[in-house]
C-alpha atoms as a PDB file:
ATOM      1  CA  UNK A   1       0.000   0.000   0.000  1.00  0.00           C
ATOM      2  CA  UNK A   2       1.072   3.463  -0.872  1.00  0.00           C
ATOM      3  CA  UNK A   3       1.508   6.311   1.559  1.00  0.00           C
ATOM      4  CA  UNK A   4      -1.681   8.031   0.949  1.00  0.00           C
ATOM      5  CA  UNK A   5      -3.637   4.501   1.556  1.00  0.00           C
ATOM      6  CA  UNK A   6      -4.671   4.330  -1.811  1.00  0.00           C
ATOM      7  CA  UNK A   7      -4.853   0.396  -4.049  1.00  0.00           C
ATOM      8  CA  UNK A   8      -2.470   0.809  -7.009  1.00  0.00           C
ATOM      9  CA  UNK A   9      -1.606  -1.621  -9.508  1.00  0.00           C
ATOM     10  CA  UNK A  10       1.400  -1.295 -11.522  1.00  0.00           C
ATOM     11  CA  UNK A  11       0.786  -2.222 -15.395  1.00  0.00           C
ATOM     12  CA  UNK A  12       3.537  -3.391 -17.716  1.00  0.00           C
ATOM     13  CA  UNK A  13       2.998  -3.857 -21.387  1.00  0.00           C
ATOM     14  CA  UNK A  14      -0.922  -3.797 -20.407  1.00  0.00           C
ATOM     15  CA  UNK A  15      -0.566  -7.126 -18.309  1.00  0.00           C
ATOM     16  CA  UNK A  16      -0.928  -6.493 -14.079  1.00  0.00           C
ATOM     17  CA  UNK A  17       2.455  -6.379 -12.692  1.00  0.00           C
ATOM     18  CA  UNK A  18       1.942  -5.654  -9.047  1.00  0.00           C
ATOM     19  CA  UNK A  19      -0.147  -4.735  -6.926  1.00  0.00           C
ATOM     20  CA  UNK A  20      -0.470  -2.515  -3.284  1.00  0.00           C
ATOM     21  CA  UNK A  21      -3.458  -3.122  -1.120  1.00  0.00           C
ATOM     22  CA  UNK A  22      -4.242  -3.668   2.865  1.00  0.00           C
ATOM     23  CA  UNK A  23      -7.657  -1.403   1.767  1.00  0.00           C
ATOM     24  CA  UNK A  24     -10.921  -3.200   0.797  1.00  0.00           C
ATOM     25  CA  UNK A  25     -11.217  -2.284  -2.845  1.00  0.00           C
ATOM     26  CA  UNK A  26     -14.298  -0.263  -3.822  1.00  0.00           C
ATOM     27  CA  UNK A  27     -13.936   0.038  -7.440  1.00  0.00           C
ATOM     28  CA  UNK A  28     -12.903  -2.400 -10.478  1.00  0.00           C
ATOM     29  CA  UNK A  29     -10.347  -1.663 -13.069  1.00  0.00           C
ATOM     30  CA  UNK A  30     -11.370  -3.249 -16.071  1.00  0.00           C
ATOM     31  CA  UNK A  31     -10.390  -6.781 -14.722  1.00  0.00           C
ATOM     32  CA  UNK A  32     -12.865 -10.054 -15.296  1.00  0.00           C
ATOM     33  CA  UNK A  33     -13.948 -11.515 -11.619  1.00  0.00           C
ATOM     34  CA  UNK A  34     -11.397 -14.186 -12.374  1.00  0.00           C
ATOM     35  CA  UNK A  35      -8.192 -11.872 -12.177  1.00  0.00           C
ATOM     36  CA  UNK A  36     -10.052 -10.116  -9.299  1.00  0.00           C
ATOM     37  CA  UNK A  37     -10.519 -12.964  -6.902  1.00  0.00           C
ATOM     38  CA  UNK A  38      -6.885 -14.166  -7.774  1.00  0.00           C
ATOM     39  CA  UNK A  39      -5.114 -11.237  -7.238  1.00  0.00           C
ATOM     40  CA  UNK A  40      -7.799  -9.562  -4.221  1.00  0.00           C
ATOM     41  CA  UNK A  41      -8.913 -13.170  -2.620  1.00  0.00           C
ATOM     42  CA  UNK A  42     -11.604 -12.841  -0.364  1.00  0.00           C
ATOM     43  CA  UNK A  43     -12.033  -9.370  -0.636  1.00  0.00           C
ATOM     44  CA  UNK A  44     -12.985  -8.942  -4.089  1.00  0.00           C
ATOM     45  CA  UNK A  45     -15.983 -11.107  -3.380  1.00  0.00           C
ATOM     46  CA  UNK A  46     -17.009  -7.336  -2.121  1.00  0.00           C
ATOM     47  CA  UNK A  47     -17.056  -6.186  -5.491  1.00  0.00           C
ATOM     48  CA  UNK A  48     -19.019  -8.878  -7.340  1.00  0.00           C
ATOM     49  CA  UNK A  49     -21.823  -7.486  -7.107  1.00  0.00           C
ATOM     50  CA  UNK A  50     -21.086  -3.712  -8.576  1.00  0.00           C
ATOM     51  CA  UNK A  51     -18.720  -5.431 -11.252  1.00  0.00           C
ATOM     52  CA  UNK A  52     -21.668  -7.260 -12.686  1.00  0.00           C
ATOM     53  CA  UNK A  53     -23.337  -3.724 -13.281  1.00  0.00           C
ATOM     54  CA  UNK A  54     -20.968  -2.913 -15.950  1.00  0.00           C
ATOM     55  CA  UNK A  55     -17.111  -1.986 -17.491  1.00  0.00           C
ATOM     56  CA  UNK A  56     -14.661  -0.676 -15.573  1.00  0.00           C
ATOM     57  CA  UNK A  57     -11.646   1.506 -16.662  1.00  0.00           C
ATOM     58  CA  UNK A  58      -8.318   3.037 -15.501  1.00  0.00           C
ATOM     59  CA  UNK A  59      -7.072   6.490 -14.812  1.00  0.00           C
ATOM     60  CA  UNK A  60      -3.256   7.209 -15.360  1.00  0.00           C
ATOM     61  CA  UNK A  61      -1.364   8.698 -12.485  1.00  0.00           C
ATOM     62  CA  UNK A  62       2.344   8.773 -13.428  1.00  0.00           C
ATOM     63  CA  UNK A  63       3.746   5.601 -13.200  1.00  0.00           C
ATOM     64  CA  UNK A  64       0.860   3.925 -11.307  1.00  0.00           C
ATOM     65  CA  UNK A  65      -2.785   3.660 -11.892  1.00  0.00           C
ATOM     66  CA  UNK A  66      -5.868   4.513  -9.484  1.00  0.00           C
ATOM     67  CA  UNK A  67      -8.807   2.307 -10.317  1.00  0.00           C
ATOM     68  CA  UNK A  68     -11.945   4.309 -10.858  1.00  0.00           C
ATOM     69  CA  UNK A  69     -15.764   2.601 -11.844  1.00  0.00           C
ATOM     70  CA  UNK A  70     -16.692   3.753 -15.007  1.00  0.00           C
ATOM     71  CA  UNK A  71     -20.664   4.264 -15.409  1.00  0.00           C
ATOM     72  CA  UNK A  72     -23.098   3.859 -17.989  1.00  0.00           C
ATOM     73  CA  UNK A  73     -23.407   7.046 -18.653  1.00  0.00           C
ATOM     74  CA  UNK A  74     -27.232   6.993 -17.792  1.00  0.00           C
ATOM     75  CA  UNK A  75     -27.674   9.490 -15.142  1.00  0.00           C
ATOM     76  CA  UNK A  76     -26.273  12.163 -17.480  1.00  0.00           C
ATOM     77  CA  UNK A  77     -28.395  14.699 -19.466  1.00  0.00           C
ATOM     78  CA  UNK A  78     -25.871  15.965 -21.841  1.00  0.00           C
ATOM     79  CA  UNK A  79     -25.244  13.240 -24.670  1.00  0.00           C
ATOM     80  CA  UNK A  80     -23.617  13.272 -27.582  1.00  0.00           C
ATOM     81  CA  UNK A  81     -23.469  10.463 -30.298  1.00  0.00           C
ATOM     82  CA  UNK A  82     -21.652   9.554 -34.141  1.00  0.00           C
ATOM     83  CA  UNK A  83     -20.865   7.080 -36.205  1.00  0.00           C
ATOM     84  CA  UNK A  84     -17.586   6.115 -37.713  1.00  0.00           C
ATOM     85  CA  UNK A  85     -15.741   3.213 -39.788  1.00  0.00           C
ATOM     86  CA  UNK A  86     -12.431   4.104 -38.335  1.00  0.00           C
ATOM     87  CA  UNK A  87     -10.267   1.779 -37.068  1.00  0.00           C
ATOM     88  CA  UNK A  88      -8.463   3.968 -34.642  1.00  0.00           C
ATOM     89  CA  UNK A  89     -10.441   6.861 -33.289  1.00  0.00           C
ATOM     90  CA  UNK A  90      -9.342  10.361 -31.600  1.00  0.00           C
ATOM     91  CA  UNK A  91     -11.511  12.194 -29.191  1.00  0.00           C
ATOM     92  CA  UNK A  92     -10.653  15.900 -27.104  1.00  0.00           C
ATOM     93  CA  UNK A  93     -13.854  16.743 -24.916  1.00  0.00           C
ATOM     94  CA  UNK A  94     -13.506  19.737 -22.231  1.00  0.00           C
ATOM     95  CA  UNK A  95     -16.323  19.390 -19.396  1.00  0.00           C
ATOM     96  CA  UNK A  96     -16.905  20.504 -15.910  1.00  0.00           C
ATOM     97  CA  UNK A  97     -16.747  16.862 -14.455  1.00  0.00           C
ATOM     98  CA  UNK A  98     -17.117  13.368 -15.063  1.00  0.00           C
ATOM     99  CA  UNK A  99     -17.149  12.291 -19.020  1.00  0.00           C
ATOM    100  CA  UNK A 100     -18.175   8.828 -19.781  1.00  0.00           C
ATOM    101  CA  UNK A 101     -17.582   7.679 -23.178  1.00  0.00           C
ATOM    102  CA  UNK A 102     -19.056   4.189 -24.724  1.00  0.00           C
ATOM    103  CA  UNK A 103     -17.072   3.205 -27.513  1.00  0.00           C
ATOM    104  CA  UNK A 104     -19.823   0.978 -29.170  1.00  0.00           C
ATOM    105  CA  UNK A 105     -17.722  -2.424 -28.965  1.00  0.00           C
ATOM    106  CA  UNK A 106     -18.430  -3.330 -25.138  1.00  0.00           C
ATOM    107  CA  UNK A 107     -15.978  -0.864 -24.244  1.00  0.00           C
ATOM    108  CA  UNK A 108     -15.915   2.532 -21.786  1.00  0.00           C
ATOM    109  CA  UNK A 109     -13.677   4.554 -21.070  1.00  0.00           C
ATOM    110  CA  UNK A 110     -12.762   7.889 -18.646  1.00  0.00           C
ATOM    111  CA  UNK A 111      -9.703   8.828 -19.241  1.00  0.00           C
ATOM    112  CA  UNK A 112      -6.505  11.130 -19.798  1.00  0.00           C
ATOM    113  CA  UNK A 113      -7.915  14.042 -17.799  1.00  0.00           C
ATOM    114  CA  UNK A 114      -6.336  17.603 -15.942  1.00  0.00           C
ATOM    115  CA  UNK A 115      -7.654  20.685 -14.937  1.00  0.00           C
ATOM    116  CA  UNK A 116      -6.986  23.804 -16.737  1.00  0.00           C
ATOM    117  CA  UNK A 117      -4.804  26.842 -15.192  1.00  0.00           C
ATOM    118  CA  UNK A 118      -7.896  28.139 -13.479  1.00  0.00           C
ATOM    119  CA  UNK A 119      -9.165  24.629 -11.916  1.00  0.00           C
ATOM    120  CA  UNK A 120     -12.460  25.205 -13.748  1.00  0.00           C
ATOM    121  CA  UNK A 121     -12.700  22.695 -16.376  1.00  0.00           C
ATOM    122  CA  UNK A 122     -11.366  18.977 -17.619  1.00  0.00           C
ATOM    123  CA  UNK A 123      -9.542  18.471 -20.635  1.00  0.00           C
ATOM    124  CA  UNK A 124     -10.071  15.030 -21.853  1.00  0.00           C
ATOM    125  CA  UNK A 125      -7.681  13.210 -24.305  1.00  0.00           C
ATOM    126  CA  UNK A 126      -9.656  10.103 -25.224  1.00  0.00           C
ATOM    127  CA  UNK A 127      -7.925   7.201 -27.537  1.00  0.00           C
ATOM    128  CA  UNK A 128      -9.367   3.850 -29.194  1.00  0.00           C
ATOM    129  CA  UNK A 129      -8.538   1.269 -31.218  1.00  0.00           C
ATOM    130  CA  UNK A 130     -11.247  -1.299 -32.997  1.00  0.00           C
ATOM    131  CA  UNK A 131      -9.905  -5.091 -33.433  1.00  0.00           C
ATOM    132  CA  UNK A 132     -12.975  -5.183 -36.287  1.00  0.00           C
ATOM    133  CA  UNK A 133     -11.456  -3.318 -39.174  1.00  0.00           C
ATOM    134  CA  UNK A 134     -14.133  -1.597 -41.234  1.00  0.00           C
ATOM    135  CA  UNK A 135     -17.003  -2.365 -38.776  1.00  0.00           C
ATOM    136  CA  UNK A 136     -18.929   0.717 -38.254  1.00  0.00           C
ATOM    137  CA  UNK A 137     -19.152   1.892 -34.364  1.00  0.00           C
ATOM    138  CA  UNK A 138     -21.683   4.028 -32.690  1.00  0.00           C
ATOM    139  CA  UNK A 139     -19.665   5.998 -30.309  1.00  0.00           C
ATOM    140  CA  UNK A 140     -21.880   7.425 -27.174  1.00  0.00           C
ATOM    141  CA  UNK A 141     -20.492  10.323 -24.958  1.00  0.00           C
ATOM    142  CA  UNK A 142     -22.345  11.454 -21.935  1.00  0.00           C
ATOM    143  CA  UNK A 143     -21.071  13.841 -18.985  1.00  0.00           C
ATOM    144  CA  UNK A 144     -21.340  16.881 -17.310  1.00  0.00           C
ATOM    145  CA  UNK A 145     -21.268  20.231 -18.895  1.00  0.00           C
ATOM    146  CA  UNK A 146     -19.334  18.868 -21.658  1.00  0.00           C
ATOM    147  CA  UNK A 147     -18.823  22.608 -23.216  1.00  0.00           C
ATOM    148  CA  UNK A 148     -16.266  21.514 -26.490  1.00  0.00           C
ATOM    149  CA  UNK A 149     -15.986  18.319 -28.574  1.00  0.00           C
ATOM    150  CA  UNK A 150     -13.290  17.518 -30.964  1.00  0.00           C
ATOM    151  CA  UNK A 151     -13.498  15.018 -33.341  1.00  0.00           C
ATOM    152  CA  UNK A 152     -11.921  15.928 -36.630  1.00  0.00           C
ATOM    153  CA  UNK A 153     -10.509  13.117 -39.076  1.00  0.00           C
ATOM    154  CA  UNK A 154     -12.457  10.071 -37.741  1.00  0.00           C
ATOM    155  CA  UNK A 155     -13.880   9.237 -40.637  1.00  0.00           C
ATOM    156  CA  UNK A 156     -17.273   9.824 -39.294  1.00  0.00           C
ATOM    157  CA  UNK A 157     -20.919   9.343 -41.115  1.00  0.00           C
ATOM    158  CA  UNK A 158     -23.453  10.548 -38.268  1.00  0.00           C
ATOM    159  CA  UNK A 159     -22.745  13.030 -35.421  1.00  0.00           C
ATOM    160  CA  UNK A 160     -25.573  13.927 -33.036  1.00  0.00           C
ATOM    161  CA  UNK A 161     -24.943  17.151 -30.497  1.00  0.00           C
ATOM    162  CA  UNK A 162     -29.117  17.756 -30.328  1.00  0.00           C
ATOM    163  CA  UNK A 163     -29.073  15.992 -26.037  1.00  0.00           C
ATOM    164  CA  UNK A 164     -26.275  18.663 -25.206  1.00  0.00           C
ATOM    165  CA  UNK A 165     -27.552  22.258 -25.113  1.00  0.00           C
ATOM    166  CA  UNK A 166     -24.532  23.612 -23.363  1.00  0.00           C
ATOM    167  CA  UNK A 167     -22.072  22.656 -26.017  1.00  0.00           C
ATOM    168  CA  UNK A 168     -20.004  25.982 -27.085  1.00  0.00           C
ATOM    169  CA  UNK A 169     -17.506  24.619 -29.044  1.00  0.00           C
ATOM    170  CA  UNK A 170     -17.893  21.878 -31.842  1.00  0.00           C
ATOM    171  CA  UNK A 171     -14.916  20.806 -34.074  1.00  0.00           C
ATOM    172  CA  UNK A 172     -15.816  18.123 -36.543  1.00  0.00           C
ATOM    173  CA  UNK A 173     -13.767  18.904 -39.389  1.00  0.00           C
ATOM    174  CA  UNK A 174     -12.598  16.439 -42.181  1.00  0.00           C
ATOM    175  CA  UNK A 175     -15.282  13.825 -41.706  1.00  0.00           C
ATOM    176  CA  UNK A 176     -18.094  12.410 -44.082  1.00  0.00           C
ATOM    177  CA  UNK A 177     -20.845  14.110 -42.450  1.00  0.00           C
ATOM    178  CA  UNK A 178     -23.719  14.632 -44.838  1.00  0.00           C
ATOM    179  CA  UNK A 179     -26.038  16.430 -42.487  1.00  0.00           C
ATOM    180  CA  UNK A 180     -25.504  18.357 -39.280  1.00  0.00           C
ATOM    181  CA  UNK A 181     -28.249  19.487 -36.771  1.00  0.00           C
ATOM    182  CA  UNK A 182     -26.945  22.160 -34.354  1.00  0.00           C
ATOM    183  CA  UNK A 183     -30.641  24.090 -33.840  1.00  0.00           C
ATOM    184  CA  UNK A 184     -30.423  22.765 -30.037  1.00  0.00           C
ATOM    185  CA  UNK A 185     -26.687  23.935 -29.548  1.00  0.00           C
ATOM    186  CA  UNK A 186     -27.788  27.642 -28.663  1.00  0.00           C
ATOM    187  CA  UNK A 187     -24.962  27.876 -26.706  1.00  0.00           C
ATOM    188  CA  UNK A 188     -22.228  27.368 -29.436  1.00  0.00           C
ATOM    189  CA  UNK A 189     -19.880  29.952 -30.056  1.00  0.00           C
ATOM    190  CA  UNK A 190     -17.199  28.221 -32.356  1.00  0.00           C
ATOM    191  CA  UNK A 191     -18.285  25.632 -35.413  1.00  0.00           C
ATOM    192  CA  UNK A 192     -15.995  24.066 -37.168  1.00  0.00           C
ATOM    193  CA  UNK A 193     -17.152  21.529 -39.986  1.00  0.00           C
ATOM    194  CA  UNK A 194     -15.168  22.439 -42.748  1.00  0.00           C
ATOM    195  CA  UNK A 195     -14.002  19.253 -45.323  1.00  0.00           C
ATOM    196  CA  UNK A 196     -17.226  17.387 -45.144  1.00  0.00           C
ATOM    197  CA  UNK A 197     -20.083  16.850 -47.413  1.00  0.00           C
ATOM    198  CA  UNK A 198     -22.620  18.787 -46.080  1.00  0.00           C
ATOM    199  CA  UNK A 199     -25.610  20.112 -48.473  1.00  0.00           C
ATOM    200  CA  UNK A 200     -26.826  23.174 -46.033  1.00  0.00           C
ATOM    201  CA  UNK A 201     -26.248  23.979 -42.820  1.00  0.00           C
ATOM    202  CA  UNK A 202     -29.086  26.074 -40.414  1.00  0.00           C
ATOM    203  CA  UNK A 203     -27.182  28.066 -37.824  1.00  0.00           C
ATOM    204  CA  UNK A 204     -30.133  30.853 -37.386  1.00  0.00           C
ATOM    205  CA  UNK A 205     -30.395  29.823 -33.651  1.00  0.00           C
ATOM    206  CA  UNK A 206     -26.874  30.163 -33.210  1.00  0.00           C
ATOM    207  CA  UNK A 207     -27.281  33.536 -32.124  1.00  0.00           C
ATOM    208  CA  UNK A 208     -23.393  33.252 -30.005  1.00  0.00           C
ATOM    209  CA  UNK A 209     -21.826  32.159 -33.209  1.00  0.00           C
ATOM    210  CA  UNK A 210     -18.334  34.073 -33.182  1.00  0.00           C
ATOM    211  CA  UNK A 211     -16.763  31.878 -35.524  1.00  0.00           C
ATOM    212  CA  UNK A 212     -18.126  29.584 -38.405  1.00  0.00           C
ATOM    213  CA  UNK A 213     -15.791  27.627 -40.909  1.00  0.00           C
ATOM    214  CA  UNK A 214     -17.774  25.459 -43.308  1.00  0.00           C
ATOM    215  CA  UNK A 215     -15.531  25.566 -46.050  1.00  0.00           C
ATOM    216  CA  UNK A 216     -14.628  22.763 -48.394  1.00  0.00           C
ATOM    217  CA  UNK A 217     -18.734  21.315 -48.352  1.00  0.00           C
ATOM    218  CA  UNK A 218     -21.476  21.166 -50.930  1.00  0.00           C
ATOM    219  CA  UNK A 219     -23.539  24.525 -49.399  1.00  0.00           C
ATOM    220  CA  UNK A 220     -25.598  26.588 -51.960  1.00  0.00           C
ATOM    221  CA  UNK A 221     -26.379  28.601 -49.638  1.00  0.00           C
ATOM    222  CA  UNK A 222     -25.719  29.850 -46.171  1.00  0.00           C
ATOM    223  CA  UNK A 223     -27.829  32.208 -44.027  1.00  0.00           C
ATOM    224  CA  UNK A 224     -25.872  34.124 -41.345  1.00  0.00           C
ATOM    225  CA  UNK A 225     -28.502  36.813 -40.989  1.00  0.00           C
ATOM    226  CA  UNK A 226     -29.260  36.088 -36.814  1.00  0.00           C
ATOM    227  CA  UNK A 227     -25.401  35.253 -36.190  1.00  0.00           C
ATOM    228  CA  UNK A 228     -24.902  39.074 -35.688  1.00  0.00           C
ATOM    229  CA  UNK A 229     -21.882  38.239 -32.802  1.00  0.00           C
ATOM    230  CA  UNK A 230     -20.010  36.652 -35.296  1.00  0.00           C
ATOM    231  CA  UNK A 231     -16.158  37.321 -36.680  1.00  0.00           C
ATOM    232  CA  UNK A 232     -14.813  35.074 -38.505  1.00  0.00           C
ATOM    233  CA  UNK A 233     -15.836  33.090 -41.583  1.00  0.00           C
ATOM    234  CA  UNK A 234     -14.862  30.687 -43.585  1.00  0.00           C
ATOM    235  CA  UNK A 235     -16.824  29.314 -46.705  1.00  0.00           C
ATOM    236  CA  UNK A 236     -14.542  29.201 -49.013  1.00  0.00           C
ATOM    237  CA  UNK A 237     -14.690  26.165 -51.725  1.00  0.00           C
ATOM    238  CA  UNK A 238     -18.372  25.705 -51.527  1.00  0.00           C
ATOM    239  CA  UNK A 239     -21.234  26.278 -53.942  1.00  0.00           C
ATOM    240  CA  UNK A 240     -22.718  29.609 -52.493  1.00  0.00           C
ATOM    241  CA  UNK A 241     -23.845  32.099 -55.405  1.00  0.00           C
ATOM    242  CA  UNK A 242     -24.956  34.501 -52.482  1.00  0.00           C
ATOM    243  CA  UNK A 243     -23.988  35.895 -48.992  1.00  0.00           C
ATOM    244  CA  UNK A 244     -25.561  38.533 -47.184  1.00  0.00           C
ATOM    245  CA  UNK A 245     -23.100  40.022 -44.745  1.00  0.00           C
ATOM    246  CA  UNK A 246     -25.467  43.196 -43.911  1.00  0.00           C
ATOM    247  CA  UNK A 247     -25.813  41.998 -40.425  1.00  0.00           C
ATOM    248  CA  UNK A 248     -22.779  40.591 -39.387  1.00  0.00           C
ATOM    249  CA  UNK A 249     -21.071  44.382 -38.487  1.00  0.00           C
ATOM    250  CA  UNK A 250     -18.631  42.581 -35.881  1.00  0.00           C
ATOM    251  CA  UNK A 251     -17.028  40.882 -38.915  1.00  0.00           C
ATOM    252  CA  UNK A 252     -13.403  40.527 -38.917  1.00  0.00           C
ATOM    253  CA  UNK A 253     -12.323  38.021 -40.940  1.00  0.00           C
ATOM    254  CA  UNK A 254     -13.828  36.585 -44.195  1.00  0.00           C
ATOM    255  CA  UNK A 255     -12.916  34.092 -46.425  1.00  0.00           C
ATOM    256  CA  UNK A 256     -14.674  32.728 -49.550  1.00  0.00           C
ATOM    257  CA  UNK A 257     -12.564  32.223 -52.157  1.00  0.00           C
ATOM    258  CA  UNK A 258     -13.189  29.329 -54.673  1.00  0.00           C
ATOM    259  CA  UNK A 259     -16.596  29.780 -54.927  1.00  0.00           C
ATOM    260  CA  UNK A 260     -19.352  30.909 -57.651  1.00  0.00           C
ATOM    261  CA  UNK A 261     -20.049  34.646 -56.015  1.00  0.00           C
ATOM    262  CA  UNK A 262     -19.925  36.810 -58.618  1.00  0.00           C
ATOM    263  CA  UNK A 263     -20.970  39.697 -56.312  1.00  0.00           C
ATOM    264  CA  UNK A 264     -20.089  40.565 -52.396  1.00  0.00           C
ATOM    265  CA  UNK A 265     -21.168  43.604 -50.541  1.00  0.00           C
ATOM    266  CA  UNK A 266     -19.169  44.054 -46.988  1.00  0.00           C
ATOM    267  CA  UNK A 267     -20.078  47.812 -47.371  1.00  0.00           C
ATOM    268  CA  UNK A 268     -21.554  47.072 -44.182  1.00  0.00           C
ATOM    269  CA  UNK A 269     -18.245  45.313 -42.391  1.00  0.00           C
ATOM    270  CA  UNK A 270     -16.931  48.014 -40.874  1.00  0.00           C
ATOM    271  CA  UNK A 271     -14.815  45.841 -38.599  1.00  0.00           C
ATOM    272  CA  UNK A 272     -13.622  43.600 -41.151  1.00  0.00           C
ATOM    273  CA  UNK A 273      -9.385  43.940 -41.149  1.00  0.00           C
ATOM    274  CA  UNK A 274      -8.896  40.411 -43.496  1.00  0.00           C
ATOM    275  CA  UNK A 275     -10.765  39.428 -46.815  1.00  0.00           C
ATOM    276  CA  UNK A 276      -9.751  36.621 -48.607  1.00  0.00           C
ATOM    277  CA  UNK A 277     -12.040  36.528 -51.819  1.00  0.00           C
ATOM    278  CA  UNK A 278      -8.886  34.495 -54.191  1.00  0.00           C
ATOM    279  CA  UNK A 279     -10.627  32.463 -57.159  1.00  0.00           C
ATOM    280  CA  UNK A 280     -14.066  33.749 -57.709  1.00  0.00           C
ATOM    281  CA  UNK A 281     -14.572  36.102 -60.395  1.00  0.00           C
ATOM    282  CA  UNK A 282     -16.523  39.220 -59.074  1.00  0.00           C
ATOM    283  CA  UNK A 283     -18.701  42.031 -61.095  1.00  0.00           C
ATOM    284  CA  UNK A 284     -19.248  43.909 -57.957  1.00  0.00           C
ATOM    285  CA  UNK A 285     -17.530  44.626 -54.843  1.00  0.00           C
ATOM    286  CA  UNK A 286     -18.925  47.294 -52.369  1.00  0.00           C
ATOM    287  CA  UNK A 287     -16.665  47.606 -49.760  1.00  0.00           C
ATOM    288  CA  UNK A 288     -15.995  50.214 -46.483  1.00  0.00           C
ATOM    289  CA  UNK A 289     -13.308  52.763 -46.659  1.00  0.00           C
ATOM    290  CA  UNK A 290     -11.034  50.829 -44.015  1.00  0.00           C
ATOM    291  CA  UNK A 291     -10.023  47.697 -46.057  1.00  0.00           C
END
């Protein structure tokens, strides 16, 4: 047993190595009962009964690791869930506590977690690989306050944010998303789903939108009439013949090159510094004094 009373286990090239315990054990760590009784004895008969419920993970602290139960995730409001063929998928989620994440092959995990500079929020770095190559997986996450999600380049087909409200940050670049529903995520503030194959996208109750990039989709159109808070965007490579920027006067940053504009009117865009309009073939350009 360690100084601070705690069970460890040391784990060597994934395989138990030792262990340090005069505590009864209240938690698993992703053992079967067999390994449990062997290595616990009589004591791990304690456990059967919660082990039974459901997984069990570990949480990495240095070279040793604390054993922590890993839920089902059911007691959580805030859900999020997608679809990928991946065989190796890459996950960053920032929350206010506990993240539970169901990997869609029998597997959960809670992970790779610290606390930011200000000890408000947890950073989680989540990993996984799937032994069935080419199998689709529905990933589910579930937690509390989970404010950002990250999950560019994993080859993913369906992502649903619509169970977590309080979502303010949404990365899900470089995917094979066709749609994306994010009329529930009225707390978002960044959006990035650039590189996918998305054929519109409604952010009209996105009303905290600072910064949109959508570029590289199939979008005819794109309505950005209510997301007057918002700074930067980036639609460049898409299929828009229009774009009304009238409303957006905290507009900094624009890009939307590539595209079939043939006019743009940022007459209005007093704030805008950077405009990045390479590759389309404009008639008209009205335009402010300060650019």
């Amino acid at each position: 047993m360690n100084e601070s009373g705690e069970s460890r286990v040391i784990i060597e090239d994934g395989k138990i190595k030792t262990i340090y315990s005069d505590e009864v054990i209240h938690n698993g760590g992703g053992m079967s009962i067999e390994e449990c009784k062997r290595l616990f004895h009589e004591r791990l008969k304690l456990l059967k009964a919660e082990m039974d419920k459901g997984n069990f993970d570990i949480e990495r602290d240095d070279d040793c690791y604390d054993f922590e139960e890993i839920r089902d995730g059911k007691e959580y409001q805030n859900k999020m869930t997608m679809t990928t063929c991946r065989s190796r998928v890459e996950i960053e989620l920032v929350s206010t506590g506990t993240v539970i994440v169901d990997w869609g092959d029998g597997s959960r995990s809670k992970s790779g977690n610290y606390r930011n500079d200000n000890n408000e929020y947890y950073f989680y770095f989540l990993k996984h690989k799937y032994s069935d190559k080419g199998t689709e997986h529905t990933i589910t996450i579930a937690g509390e306050n989970i404010v950002k999600l990250d999950c560019n380049r994993n080859k993913l087909t369906t992502l649903d944010v619509s169970l977590n409200p309080v979502l303010e940050v949404l990365v899900c670049y470089g995917n094979k998303l066709t749609a994306l529903d994010v009329s529930k995520n009225t707390a978002l503030e960044q959006l990035i789903c650039g590189e996918n194959q998305l054929t519109e996208l409604d952010v009209s109750a996105n009303t905290a939108l600072t910064r949109l990039s959508c570029h590289l989709n199939l979008l005819k159109a794109l309505d950005v009439s209510k997301n007057t808070a918002l700074t930067e965007l980036f639609c460049e490579y898409s299929h828009i013949t229009e774009l009304d920027l009238s409303a957006n006067k905290a507009l900094k940053e624009l890009s939307c090159g590539y595209s079939p504009l043939t006019t743009l009117d940022v007459s209005q865009n007093t704030a805008l510094t950077k405009l990045d309009c390479c590759g389309i073939q404009l008639t008209e350009l009205g335009q402010s004094k300060k650019i």
